[in-house]
Protein backbone atom coordinates (compact mmCIF):
# COMPACT_ATOMS: atom_id res chain seq x y z
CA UNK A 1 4.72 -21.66 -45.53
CA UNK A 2 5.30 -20.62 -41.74
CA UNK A 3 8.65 -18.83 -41.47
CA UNK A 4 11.60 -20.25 -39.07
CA UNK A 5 12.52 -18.99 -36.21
CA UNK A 6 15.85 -18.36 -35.32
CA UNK A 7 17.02 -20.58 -32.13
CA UNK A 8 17.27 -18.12 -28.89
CA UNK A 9 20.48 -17.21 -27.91
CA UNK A 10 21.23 -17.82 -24.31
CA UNK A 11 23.02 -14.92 -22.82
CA UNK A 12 26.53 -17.11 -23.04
CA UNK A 13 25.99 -17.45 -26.82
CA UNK A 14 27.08 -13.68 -27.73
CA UNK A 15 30.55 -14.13 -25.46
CA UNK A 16 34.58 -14.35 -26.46
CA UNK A 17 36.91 -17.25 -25.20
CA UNK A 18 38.21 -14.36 -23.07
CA UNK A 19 34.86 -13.29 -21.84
CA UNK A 20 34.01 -17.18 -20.95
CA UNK A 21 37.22 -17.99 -19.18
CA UNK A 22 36.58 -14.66 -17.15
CA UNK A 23 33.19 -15.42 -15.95
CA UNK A 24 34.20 -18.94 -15.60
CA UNK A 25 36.98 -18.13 -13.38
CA UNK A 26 34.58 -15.51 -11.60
CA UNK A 27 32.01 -17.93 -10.89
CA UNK A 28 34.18 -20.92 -9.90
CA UNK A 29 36.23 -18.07 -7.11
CA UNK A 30 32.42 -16.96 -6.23
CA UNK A 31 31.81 -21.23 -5.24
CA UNK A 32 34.64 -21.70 -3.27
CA UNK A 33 33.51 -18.34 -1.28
CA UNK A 34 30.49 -20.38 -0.32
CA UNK A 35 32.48 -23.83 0.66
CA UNK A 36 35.36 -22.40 2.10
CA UNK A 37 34.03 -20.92 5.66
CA UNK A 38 32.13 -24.82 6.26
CA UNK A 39 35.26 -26.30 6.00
CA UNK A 40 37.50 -24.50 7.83
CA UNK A 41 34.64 -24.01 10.71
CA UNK A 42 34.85 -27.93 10.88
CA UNK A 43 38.37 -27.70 10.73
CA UNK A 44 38.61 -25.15 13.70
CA UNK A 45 35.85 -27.96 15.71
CA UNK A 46 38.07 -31.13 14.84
CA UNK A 47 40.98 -29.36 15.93
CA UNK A 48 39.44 -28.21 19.31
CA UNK A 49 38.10 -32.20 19.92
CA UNK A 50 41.31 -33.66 21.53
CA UNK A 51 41.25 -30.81 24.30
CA UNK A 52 38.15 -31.32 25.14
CA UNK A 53 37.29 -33.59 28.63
CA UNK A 54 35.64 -36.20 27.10
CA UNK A 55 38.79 -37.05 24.14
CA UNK A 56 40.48 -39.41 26.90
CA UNK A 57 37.65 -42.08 26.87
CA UNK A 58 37.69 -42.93 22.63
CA UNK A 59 38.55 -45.92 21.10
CA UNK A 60 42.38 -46.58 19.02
CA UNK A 61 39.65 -46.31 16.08
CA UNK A 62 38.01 -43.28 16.84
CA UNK A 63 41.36 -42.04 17.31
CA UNK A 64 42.43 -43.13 14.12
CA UNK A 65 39.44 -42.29 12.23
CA UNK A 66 39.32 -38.35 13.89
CA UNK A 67 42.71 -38.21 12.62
CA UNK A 68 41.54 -39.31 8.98
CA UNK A 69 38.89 -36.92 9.15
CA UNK A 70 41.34 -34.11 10.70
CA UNK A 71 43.69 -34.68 7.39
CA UNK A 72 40.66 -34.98 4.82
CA UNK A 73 39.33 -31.85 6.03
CA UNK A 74 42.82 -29.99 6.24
CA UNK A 75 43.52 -31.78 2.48
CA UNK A 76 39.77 -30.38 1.61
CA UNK A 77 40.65 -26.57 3.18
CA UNK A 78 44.17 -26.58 0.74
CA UNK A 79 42.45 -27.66 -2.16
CA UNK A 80 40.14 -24.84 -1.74
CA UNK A 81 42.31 -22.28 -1.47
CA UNK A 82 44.93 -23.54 -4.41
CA UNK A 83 42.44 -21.23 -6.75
CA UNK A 84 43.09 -18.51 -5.04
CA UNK A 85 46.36 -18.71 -4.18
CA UNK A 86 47.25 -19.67 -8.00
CA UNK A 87 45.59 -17.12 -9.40
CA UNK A 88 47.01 -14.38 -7.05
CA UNK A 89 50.11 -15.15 -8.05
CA UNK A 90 49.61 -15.71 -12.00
CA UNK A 91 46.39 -13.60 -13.00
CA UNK A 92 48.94 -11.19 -14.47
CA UNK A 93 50.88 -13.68 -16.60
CA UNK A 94 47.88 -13.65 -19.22
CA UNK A 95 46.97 -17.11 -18.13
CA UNK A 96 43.32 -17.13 -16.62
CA UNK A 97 42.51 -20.79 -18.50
CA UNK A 98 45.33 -22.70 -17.20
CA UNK A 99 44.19 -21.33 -13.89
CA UNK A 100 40.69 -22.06 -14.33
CA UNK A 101 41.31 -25.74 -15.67
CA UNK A 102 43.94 -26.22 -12.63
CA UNK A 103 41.67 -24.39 -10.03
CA UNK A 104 38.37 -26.46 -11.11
CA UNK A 105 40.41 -29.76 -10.55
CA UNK A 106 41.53 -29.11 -7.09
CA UNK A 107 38.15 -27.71 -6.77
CA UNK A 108 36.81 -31.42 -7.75
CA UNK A 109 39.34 -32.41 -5.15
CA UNK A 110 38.14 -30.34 -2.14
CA UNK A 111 35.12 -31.49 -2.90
CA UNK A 112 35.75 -35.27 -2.87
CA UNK A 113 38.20 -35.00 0.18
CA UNK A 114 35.02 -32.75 2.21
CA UNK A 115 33.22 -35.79 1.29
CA UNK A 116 35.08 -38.16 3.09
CA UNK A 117 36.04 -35.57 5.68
CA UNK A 118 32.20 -35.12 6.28
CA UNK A 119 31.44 -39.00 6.23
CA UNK A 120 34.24 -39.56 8.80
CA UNK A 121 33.18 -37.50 10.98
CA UNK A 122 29.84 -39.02 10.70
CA UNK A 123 31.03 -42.00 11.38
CA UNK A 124 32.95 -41.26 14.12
CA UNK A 125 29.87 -38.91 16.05
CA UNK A 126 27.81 -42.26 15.17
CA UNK A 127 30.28 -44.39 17.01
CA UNK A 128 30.63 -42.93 20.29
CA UNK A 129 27.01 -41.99 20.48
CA UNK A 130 25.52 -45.50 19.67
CA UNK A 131 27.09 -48.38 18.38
CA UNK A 132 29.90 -50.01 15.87
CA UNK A 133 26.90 -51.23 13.51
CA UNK A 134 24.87 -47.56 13.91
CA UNK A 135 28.27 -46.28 12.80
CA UNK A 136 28.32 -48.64 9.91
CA UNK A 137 25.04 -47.63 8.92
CA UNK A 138 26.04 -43.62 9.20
CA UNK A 139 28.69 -44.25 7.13
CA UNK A 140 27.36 -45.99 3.84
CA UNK A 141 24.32 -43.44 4.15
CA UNK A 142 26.69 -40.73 4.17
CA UNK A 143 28.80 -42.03 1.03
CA UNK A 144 25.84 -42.71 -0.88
CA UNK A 145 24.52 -39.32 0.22
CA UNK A 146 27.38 -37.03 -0.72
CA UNK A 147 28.62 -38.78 -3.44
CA UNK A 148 25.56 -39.32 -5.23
CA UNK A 149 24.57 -35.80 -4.92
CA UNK A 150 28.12 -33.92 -5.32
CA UNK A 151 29.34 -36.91 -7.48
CA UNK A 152 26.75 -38.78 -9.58
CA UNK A 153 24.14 -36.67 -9.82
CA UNK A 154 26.11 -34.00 -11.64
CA UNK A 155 27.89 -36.20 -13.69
CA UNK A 156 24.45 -37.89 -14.69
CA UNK A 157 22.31 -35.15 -15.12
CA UNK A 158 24.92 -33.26 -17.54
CA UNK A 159 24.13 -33.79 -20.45
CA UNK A 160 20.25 -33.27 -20.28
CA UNK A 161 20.65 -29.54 -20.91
């Protein structure tokens, strides 16, 4: 008779609720650290575009699709920062898993709005560089792109652990 092993623990096995929700909350504040700076960087650019020399000469829909990718990104920045902000201002009222469950949702959110921000402006660089169907092209490669990585994939591939 060959004895059983026990099943290893993973190092999340041992933990409290508390402990969870803490490093949860930790790690999730740790990803938007990493996000945060690339999209207000192309924030600060998109602003900057319509003072530059060249802004005069665009199309009504480059103009109208820089603005939609001016708002995504400025929708994508806010959603970023509604962790922090929410948690400064209620990590004393003993509720860290509301904030974590509100913070990772506009954390899906910034996400899915940097998508569009980032395919819009692909679009748009596409457009004035080349041509309406190059831009077309950009575009549905970018979509598929970022939300098959940041989108499907994830979903997909979680529940193979």
């Amino acid at each position: 008779m060959v004895p059983r092993m026990a099943q290893p623990q993973t190092e999340h096995d041992a933990e409290s609720r508390r402990e969870r929700v803490n490093r949860e909350l930790i790690e999730l504040l740790n990803e938007l650290r990493v996000a945060l700076p690339g999209v207000q960087v192309m924030f600060a650019f998109l602003l900057a575009v319509p003072f530059s020399n060249g802004y005069k000469r665009v199309t009504e829909f480059q103009k109208d699709l820089f603005f939609l990718t001016l708002a995504a990104t400025a929708v994508s920045t806010a959603c970023f920062i509604v962790p922090t902000a929410y948690h400064r201002l209620n990590f004393r009222n003993r509720e860290k898993e509301r904030i974590l469950l509100v913070s990772n949702k506009f954390a899906i959110a910034g996400i899915m709005f940097l998508a569009v921000a980032m395919i819009g402006a692909i679009v748009l660089v596409t457009d004035v560089i080349y041509s309406d169907t190059a831009a077309l092209a950009g575009g549905v490669s970018a979509a598929v792109l970022f939300f098959g990585l940041w989108g499907a994939l994830p979903l997909v591939l979680r529940n193979d652990a």
